[in-house]
Each structure stands twice: as structure tokens, then as C-alpha cells.
Protein backbone atom coordinates (compact mmCIF):
# COMPACT_ATOMS: atom_id res chain seq x y z
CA UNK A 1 0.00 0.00 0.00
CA UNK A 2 0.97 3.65 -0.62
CA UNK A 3 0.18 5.33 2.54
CA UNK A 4 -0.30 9.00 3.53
CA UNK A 5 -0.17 9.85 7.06
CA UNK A 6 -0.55 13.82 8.14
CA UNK A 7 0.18 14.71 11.49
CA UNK A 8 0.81 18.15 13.34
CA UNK A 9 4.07 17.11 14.50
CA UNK A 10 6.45 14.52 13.83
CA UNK A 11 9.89 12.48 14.88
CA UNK A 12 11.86 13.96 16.26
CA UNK A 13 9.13 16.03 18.05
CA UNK A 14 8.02 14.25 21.42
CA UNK A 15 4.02 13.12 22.29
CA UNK A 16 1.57 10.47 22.63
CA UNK A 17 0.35 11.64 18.85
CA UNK A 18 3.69 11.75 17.66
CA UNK A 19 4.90 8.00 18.88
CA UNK A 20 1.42 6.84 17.84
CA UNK A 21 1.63 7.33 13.79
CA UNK A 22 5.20 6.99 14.76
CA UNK A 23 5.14 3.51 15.28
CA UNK A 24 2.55 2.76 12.83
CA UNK A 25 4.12 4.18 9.99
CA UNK A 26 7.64 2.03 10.83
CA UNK A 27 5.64 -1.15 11.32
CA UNK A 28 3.92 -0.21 7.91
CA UNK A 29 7.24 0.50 6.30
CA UNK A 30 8.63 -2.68 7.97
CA UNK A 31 6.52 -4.86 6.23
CA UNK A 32 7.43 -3.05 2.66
CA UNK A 33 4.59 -0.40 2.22
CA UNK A 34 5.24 3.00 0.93
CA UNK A 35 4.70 5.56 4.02
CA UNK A 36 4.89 9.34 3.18
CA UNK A 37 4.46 11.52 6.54
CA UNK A 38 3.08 14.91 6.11
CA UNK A 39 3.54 17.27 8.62
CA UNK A 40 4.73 20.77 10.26
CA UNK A 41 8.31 22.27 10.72
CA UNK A 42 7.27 22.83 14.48
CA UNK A 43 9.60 21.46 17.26
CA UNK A 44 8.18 22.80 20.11
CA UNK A 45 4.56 22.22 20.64
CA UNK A 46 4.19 26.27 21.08
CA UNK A 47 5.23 27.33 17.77
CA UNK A 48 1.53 26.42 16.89
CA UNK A 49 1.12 30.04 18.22
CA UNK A 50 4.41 31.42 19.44
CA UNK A 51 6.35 32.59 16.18
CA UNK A 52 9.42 32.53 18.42
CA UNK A 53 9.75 28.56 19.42
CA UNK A 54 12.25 26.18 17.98
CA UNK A 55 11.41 25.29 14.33
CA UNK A 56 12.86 21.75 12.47
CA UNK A 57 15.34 22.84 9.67
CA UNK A 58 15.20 20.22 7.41
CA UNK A 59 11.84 19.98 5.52
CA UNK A 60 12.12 16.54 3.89
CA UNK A 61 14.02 13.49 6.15
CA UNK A 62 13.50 9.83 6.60
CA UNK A 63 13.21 8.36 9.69
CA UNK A 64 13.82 4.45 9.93
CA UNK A 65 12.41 4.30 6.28
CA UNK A 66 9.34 6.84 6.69
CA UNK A 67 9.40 9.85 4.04
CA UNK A 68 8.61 12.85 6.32
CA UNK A 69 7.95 16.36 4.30
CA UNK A 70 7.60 19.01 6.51
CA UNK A 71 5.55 22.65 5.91
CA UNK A 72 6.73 25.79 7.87
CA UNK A 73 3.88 26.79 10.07
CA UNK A 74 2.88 30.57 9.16
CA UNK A 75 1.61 33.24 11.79
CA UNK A 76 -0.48 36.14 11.90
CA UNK A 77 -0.14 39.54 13.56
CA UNK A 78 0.62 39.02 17.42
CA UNK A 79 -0.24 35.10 16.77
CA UNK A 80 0.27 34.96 20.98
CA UNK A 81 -2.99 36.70 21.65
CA UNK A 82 -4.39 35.90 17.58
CA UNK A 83 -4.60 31.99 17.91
CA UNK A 84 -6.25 31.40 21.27
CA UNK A 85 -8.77 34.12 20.38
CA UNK A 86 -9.65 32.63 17.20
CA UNK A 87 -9.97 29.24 18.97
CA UNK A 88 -12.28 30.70 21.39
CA UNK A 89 -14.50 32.01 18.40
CA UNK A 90 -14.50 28.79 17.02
CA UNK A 91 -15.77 27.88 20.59
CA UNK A 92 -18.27 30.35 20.54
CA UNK A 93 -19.51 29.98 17.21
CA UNK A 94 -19.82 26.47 16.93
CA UNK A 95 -22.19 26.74 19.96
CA UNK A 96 -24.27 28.98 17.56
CA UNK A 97 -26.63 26.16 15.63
CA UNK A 98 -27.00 29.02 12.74
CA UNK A 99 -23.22 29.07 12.05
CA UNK A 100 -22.69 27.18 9.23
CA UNK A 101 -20.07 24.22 9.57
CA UNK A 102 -18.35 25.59 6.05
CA UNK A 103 -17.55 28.99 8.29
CA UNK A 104 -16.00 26.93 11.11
CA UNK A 105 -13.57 24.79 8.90
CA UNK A 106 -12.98 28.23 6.51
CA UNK A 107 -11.95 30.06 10.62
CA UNK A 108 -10.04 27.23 11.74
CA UNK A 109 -7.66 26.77 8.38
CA UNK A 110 -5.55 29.69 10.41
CA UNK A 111 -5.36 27.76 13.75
CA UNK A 112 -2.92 26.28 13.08
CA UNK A 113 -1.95 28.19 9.68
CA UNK A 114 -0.16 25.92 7.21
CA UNK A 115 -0.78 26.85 3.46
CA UNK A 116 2.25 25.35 2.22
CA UNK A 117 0.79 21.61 3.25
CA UNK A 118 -2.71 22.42 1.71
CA UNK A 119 -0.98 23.68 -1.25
CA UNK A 120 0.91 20.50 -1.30
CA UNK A 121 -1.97 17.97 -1.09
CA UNK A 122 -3.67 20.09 -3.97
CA UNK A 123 -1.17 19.87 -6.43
CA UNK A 124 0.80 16.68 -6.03
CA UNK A 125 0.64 14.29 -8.90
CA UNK A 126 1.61 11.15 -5.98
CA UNK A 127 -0.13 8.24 -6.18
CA UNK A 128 -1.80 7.10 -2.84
CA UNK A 129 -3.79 4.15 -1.60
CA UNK A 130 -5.21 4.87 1.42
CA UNK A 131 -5.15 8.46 3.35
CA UNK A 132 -5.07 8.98 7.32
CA UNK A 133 -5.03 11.70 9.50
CA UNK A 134 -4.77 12.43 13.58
CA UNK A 135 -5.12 14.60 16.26
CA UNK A 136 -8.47 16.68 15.86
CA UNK A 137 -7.38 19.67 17.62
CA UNK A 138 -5.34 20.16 14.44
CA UNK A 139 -8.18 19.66 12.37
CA UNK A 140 -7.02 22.21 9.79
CA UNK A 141 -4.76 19.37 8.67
CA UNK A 142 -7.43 16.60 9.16
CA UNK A 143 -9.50 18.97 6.61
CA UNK A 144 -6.99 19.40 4.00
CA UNK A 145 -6.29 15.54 4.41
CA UNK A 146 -10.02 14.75 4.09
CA UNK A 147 -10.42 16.98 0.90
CA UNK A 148 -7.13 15.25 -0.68
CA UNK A 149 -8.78 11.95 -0.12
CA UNK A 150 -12.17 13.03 -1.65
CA UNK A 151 -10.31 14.30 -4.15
CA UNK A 152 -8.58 11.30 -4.92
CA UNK A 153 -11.44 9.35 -4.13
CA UNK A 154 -9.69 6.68 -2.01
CA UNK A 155 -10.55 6.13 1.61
CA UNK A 156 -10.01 8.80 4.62
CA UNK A 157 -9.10 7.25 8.41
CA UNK A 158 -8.96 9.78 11.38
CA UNK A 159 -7.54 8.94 14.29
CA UNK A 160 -9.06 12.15 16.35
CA UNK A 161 -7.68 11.44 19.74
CA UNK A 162 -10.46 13.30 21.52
CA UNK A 163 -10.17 14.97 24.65
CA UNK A 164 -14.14 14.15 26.27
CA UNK A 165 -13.09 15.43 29.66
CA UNK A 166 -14.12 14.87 32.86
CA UNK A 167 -17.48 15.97 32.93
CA UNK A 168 -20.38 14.40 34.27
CA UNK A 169 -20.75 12.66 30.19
CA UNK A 170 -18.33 12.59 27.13
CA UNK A 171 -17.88 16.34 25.96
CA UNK A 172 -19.71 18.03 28.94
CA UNK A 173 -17.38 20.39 30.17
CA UNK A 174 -15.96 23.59 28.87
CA UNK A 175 -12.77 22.20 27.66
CA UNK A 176 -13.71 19.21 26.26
CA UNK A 177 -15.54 20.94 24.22
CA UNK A 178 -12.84 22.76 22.40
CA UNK A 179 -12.35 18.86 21.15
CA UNK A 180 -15.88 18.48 19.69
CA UNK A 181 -16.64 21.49 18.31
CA UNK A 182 -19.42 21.05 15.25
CA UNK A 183 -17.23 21.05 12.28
CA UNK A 184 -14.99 18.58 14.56
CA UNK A 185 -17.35 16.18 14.92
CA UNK A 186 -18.91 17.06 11.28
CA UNK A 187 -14.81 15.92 10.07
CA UNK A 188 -15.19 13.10 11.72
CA UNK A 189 -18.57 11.43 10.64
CA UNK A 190 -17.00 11.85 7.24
CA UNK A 191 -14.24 9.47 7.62
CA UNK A 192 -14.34 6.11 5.66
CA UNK A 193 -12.92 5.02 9.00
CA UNK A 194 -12.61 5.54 12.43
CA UNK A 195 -9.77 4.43 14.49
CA UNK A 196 -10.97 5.50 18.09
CA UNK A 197 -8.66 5.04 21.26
CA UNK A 198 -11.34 3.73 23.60
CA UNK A 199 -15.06 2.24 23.11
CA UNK A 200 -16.07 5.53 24.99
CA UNK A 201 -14.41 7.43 22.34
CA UNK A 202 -16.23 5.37 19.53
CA UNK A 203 -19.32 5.23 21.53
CA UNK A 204 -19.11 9.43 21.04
CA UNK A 205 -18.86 9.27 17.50
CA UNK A 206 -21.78 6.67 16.96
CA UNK A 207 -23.97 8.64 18.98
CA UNK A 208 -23.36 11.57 17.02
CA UNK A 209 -23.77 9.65 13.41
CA UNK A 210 -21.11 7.86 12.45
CA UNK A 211 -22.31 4.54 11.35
CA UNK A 212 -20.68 1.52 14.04
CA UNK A 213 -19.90 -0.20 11.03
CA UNK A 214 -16.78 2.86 10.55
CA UNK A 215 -15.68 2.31 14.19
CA UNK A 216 -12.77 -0.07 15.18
CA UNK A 217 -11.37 0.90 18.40
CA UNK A 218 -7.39 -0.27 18.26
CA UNK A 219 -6.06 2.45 20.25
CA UNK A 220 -2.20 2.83 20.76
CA UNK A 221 -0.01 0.14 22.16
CA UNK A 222 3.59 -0.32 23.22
CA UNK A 223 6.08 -2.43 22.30
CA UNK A 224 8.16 -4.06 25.63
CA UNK A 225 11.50 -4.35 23.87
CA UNK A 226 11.74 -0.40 23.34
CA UNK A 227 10.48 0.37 27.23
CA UNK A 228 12.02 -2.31 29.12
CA UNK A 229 15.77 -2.31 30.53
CA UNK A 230 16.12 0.92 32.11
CA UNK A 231 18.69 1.13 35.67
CA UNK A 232 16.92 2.55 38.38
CA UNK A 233 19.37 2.51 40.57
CA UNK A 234 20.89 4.06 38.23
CA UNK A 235 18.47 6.92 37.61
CA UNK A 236 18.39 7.62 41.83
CA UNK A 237 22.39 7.91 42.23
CA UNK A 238 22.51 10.40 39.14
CA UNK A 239 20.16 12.60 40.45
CA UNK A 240 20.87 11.40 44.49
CA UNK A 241 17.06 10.39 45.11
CA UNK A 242 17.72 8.07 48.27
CA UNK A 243 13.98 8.03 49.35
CA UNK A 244 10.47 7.13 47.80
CA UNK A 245 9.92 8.83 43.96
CA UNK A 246 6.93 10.01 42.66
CA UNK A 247 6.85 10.74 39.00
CA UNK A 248 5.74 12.59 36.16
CA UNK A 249 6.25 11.98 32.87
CA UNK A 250 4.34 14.71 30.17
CA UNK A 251 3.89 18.05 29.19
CA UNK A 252 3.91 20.64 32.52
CA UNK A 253 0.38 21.97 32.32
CA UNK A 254 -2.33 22.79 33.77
CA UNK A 255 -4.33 20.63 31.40
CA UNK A 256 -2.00 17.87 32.29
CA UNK A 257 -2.35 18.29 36.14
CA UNK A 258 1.32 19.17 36.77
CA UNK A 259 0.45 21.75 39.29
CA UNK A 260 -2.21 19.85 41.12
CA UNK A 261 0.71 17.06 41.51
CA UNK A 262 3.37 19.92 42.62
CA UNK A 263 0.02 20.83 45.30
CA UNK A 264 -0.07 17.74 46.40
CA UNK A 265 3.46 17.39 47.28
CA UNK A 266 3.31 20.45 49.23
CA UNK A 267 0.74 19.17 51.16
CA UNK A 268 2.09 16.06 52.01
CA UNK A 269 5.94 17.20 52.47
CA UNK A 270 3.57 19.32 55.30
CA UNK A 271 2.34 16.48 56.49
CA UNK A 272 5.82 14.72 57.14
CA UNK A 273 5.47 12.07 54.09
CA UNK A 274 9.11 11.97 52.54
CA UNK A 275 9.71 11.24 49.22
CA UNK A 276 10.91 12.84 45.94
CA UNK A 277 8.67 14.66 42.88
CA UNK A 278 10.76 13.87 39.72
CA UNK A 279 8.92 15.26 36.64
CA UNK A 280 10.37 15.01 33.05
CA UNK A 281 8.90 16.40 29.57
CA UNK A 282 8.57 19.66 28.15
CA UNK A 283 8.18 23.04 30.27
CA UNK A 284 5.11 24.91 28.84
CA UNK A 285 5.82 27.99 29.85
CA UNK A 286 2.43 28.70 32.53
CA UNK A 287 3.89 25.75 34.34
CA UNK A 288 7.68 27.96 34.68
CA UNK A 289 6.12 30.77 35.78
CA UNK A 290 4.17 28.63 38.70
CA UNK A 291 7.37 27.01 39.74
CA UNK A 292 9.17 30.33 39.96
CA UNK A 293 6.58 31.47 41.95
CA UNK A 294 7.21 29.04 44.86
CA UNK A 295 9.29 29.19 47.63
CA UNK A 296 12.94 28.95 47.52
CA UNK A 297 12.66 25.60 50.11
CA UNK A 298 9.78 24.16 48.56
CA UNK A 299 11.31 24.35 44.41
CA UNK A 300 14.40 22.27 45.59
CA UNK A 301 12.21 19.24 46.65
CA UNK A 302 10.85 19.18 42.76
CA UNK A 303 13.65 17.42 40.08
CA UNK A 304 12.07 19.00 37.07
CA UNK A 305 14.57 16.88 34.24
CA UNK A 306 12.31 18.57 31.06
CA UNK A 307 12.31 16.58 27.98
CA UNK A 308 14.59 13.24 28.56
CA UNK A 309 15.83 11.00 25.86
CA UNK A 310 14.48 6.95 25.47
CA UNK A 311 16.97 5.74 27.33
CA UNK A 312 16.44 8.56 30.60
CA UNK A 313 12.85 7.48 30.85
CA UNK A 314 14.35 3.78 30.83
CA UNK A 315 15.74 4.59 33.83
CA UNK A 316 12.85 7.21 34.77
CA UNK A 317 10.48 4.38 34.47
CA UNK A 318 12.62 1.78 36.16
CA UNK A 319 13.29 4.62 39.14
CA UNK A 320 10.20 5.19 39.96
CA UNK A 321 7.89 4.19 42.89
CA UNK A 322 4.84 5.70 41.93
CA UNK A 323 3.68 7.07 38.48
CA UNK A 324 1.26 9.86 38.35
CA UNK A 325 -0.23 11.60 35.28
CA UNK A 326 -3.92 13.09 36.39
CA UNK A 327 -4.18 14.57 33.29
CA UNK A 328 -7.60 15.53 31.59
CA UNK A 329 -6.38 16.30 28.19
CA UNK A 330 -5.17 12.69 27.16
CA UNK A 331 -8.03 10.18 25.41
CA UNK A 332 -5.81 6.77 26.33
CA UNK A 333 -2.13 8.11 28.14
CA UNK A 334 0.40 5.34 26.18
CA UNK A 335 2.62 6.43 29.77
CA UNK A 336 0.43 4.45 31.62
CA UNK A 337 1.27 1.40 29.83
CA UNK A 338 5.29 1.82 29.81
CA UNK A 339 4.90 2.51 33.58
CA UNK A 340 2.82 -0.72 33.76
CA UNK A 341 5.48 -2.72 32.35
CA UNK A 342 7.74 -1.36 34.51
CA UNK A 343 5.48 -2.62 37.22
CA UNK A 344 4.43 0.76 38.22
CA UNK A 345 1.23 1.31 39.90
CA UNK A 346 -0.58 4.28 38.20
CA UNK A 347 -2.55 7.81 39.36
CA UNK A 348 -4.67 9.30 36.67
CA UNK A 349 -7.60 11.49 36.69
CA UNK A 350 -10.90 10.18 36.22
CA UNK A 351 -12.02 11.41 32.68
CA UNK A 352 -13.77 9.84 29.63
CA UNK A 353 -11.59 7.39 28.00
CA UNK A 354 -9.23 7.42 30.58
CA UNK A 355 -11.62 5.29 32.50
CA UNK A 356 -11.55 2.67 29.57
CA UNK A 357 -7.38 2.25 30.54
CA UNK A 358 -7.09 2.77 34.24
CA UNK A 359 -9.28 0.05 36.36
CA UNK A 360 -9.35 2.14 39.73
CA UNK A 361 -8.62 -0.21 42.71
CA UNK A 362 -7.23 -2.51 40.51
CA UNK A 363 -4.13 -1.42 38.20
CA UNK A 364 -3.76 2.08 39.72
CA UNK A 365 -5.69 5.04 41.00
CA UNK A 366 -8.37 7.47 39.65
CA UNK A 367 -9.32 10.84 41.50
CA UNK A 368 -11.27 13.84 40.01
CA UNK A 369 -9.53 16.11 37.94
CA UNK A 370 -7.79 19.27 40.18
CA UNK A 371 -8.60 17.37 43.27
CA UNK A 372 -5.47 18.27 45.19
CA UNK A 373 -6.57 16.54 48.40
CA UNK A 374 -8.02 13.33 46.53
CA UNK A 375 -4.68 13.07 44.65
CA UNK A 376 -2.17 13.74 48.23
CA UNK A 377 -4.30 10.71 49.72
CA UNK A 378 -4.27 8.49 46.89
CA UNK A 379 -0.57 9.07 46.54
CA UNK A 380 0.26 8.86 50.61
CA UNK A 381 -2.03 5.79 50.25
CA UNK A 382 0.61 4.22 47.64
CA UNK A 383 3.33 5.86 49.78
CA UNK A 384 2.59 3.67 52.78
CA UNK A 385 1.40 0.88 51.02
CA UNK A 386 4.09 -1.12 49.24
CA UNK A 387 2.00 -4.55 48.84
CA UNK A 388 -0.41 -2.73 47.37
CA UNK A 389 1.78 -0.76 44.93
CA UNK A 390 3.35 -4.03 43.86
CA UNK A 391 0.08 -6.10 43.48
CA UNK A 392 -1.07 -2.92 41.05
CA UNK A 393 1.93 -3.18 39.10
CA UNK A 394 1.66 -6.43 38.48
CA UNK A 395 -1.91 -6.22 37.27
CA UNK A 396 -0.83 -3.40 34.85
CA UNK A 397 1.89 -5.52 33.65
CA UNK A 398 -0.53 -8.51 32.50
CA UNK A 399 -3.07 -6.11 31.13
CA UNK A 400 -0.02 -4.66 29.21
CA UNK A 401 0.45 -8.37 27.20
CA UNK A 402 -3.10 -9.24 27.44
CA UNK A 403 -4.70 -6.38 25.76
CA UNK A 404 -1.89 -3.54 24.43
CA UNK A 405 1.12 -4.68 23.07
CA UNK A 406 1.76 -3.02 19.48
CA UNK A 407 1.88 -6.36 17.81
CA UNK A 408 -1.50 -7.02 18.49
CA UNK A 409 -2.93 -3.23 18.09
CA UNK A 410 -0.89 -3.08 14.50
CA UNK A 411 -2.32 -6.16 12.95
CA UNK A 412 -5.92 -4.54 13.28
CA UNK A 413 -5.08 -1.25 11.96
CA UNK A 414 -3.32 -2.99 8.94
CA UNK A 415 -6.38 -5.22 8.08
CA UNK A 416 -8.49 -2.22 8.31
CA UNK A 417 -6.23 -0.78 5.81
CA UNK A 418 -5.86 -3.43 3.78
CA UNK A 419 -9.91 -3.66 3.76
CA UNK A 420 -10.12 0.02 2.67
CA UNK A 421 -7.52 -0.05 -0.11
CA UNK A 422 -8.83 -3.05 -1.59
CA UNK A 423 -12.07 -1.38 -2.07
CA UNK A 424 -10.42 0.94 -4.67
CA UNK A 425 -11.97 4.43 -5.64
CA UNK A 426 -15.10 5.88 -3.34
């Protein structure tokens, strides 16, 4: 198969998305298909909006035999204040049942603004088989992928990823909702097929149109090899941890719950518990300006690493006591399952989709989202508890093999393709 992929960001940018199509595309490539990866120059998630973040160079590379082009992302006047205020229209709009869905896709093609890419899909003379595209935040790209396929008249998969928060239902609350905006969910119904992360995900889209018949929930996996043999004790004498460690492994954000965890830490340092907050991945820059706000005393006690290479979360992962991600922006969280196989018991927040990963009591820990107090006890709990911590682990491990390995998540995703490209023109 000739394969198109398009993607906000991609190696050797750093995310859930990112090592999703990452690994699908080198599994696709492995077994001798054509992958072409289509995609922005950004680097840093920010330069969505921030003209002044780290940009790739190189605008066509292959990566472990996956053809990436890459399209400079463009900006408007004073993009900083431009982009979220045109996402909040959006917002507002697509609460407007007049607004026509045409309006919302013609507003959005800005947020994120990459003409280059749509230029690129209009003109190219490439033969494809099959067209995918993921991450509907980004559903600027998801729109010019849709129209290339349509064009083209072969089939369109979307991987959307949504966010369907932690709301009292799937995309109830105000953020959330920035995820299923009308032309969103209008993108989606489109698709040929859907490749949803959890049945909650897929139960969204059916409710809202899509015939069950496009729905196939694979959702990401992980393969053991890459995750597996990290040092811990290597990991604590580098960075002198001697006591209990509590990590974090993600974006710092709000979104994310990085400063409810920092909270919680506060509280239970307070409270006499001793042990260490290690937390790796990129500093957005909210998250900076929180930690600079703390006290002097109270900073030192946090190892922030920022982003760590494969091997440093190895050793992250192998170092760790206690992994916590309460995060309300992730539809699955693939760090869940590396910590797993690192017999890890798990903290999360208890959101849609989330809820289909995390078995709370079981395999880790759910609280509500920005809990601080509900997230200090269920970490003190794990803190005191070391039976408990292991027996988790251990449960996360064989859910790991059982259910989410890549070899078994891959084989479904490249029978669905096969199914769709064998069906020729639509």
C-alpha cells in the first residue's frame, strides 16, 4: 500500500500523537509499504502560536524508512494573543446552531496556519492508496487531508484522539468541548474510518452519526522491547534520590495536572510524608512561571529533568515508585502502559476514555480532575502501602500483554487498511 499519514508534529518532536503514527508508519514501512508523513516544521509544541519557538530545519528526512515532508507553520499579527482568540470564536460559534459548519472549517484553516501543506496535497501528482489523519485539535490538517482523499477518491481514516473530559458525560465540560466542536465532529462522521482510542471514544462518534460499522477501536499500544531495561538505581544515584519517587512523565500543564501534583506534594511534604517529585517532559511555559513562583525551600524538593531521551525514561520508568499523570487532556495516556510494564502502579484522573485504561482499585488510582486533596491521599495511600503498589503493578503488567502490546494493536489497523484499499476508488 501507498500510505499517507498527516500529522501536526512529527519524529523527532516528542508526544503520545507523535509515537502513535510513529510507530505505525515504521511497522507499515517494515513490512514493505510505501509511508509518506506529512507534517509541520514545528519542534516545540508552542510554535503552533508562538512565532518565536524552535522550528525543524530540514523539511524533507526519513526516519527508519518513513518519508517525512515538513511545511513551515505561518503566523499572523501578534499570533500569541491571535490563535487562542480565534480558537475561542470557534468555541463560541460552533455553539451557535445558525453558524454554518463551512464557516468553522474556513476560521479554523488559520489555527494552526499551514498553506504550504494544503498547497501540497492540492497539487501533487503522488499516487496514494489509502489516506489517514490524527489529532483533531489540528483539524485544519485533518481537513486538507479529508479533501485530498475526496479528491482522490480513495478512503479517509482519522484517528481524532479526543479529549471528552471529565465531565459528568463525554464532551460536557468547557474544555472538552474545544475537542468536539461542530465542524470537529462534522470531520469526523465523514471518515471512511474511524480508528478510536477507547469504546467511549467510539461510543461518542456513533452517537453523534457515524455509522458503528466505521468504528474499530485499536487504540495505541507499546512495544516491551523499546520500554524495558532501564537502571533505576541508576536513575536515583545520578540525580541522588535516596527516598520514595513520585513521578511525572508529560507536558507541565495545567491541562495535564502538573500543578495539582506539585500541590499535592506540598501538602504532604507538610504532612511529614518523605519522598521525591521527579517530573520530566517539556516546560510549557504557565507551568515555569508557577514554579518560579514558589518558595525557595519548597522548588528544591521538585527534580524538574524537562524533555529526557528513550533511554532517561528507561531509567525514569525503572526509578520510579509511583507514576502519576492526572491529566484531563489525554483520550488513552500510552505512559500508563510503559509505567505498567515497569510494574508501576498508576494515578490518573478520572475522565472519559481514561476510564476505559485505568481500572481504579485494581491497576492504579483514579481521583477527580484538580482534586489536590483526593490526589495527596491516593498518593500517601501508595506511599505507605508497598504490597499494594506491587500487586497494582503487576496487574498493569498482564493487562499490558493481554490487551496492548503493538503487535497485536498493529495487525488490526493494517487489516483495516488493507480492507479500505482493496475497495479501490469511493
Amino acid at each position: 500500500m501507498r500510505i499517507l499519514h498527516v500529522i501536526q508534529r512529527y519524529w523527532p518532536a516528542w508526544g503520545g500523537a507523535e509515537a502513535h503514527l510513529g510507530e505505525l508508519s515504521r511497522r507499515f514501512v517494515a513490512e514493505g509499504h510505501h509511508v509518506t508523513v506529512t507534517t509541520t516544521d514545528a519542534l516545540d509544541f508552542e510554535l503552533f502560536w508562538d512565532p518565536r519557538r524552535r522550528r525543524l530545519p530540514e523539511l524533507e528526512a526519513d526516519h527508519e524508512g518513513v518519508r517525512i515532508l515538513r511545511f513551515p507553520v505561518r503566523h499572523l499579527p501578534v499570533s500569541r494573543l491571535a490563535y487562542p482568540a480565534m480558537r475561542r470564536l470557534l468555541w463560541l460559534l460552533s455553539g451557535i446552531r445558525v453558524t454554518p459548519v463551512p464557516w468553522l472549517h474556513r476560521l479554523a484553516r488559520y489555527t494552526p496556519w499551514v498553506p504550504d501543506l494544503w498547497r501540497w496535497l492540492e497539487t501533487t501528482s503522488e499516487p496514494f492508496d489509502i489516506v489517514a489523519g490524527m489529532t483533531i485539535c489540528f483539524e485544519p490538517l485533518l481537513n486538507a487531508a479529508l479533501r485530498f482523499a475526496r479528491h482522490r477518491g480513495i478512503p479517509f481514516v482519522v484517528y481524532p484522539l479526543t479529549h471528552l473530559g471529565a465531565g459528568p458525560r463525554p464532551a460536557a465540560d468547557a474544555l472538552s468541548r474545544f475537542y468536539t466542536m461542530r465542524h470537529q465532529v462534522a470531520l469526523v462522521r465523514q471518515a471512511d474510518a474511524l480508528m478510536a482510542q477507547t469504546s467511549c471514544e467510539a461510543r461518542f462518534y456513533t452517537d453523534h452519526g457515524l455509522p458503528p460499522a466505521c468504528s474499530l477501536v485499536a487504540g495505541p499500544g507499546v512495544e516491551p522491547r523499546a520500554v524495558l531495561g532501564g537502571d533505576g538505581d541508576r536513575f536515583r544515584a545520578t540525580h541522588q534520590l535516596t527516598g520514595p519517587v513520585v513521578g511525572f512523565l508529560s507536558s507541565m500543564s495545567y491541562d495535564k495536572g502538573a500543578m495539582h501534583l506539585v500541590e499535592a506534594a506540598r501538602r504532604l511534604w507538610v504532612e511529614g510524608h518523605e519522598f521525591h517529585l521527579v517530573m520530566a517532559g517539556a516546560v510549557l511555559t504557565p507551568f515555569r512561571w508557577y514554579l518560579e513562583r514558589l518558595p525557595e525551600p519548597e522548588r528544591r524538593r521538585i527534580l524538574v529533568l524537562g524533555p529526557i531521551s528513550d533511554s532517561e525514561k528507561r531509567d525514569f520508568l525503572a526509578g520510579a515508585d509511583i507514576f502519576a499523570m492526572p491529566s484531563r487532556t489525554d483520550s488513552f495516556g500510552i505512559l500508563y502502559l510503559e509505567a505498567w510494564l515497569h510494574r508501576k502502579p498508576v494515578i490518573g484522573a478520572r475522565t472519559w476514555g481514561v476510564t476505559d485504561v485505568i481500572a481504579d482499585g485494581v491497576d492504579g488510582l483514579l481521583v477527580p480532575f484538580g482534586a489536590v486533596d483526593a490526589l495527596a491521599r491516593a498518593i500517601a495511600n501508595l506511599l505507605r502501602d508497598a504490597a499494594a503498589r506491587e500487586v497494582m503493578g503487576q496487574r498493569g503488567e498482564q493487562k499490558v500483554y493481554a490487551e496492548h502490546t503493538w503487535d497485536r494493536k498493529y495487525v488490526l489497523v493494517r487489516d483495516a487498511y488493507a480492507n479500505l484499499a482493496a475497495r479501490g476508488n469511493l
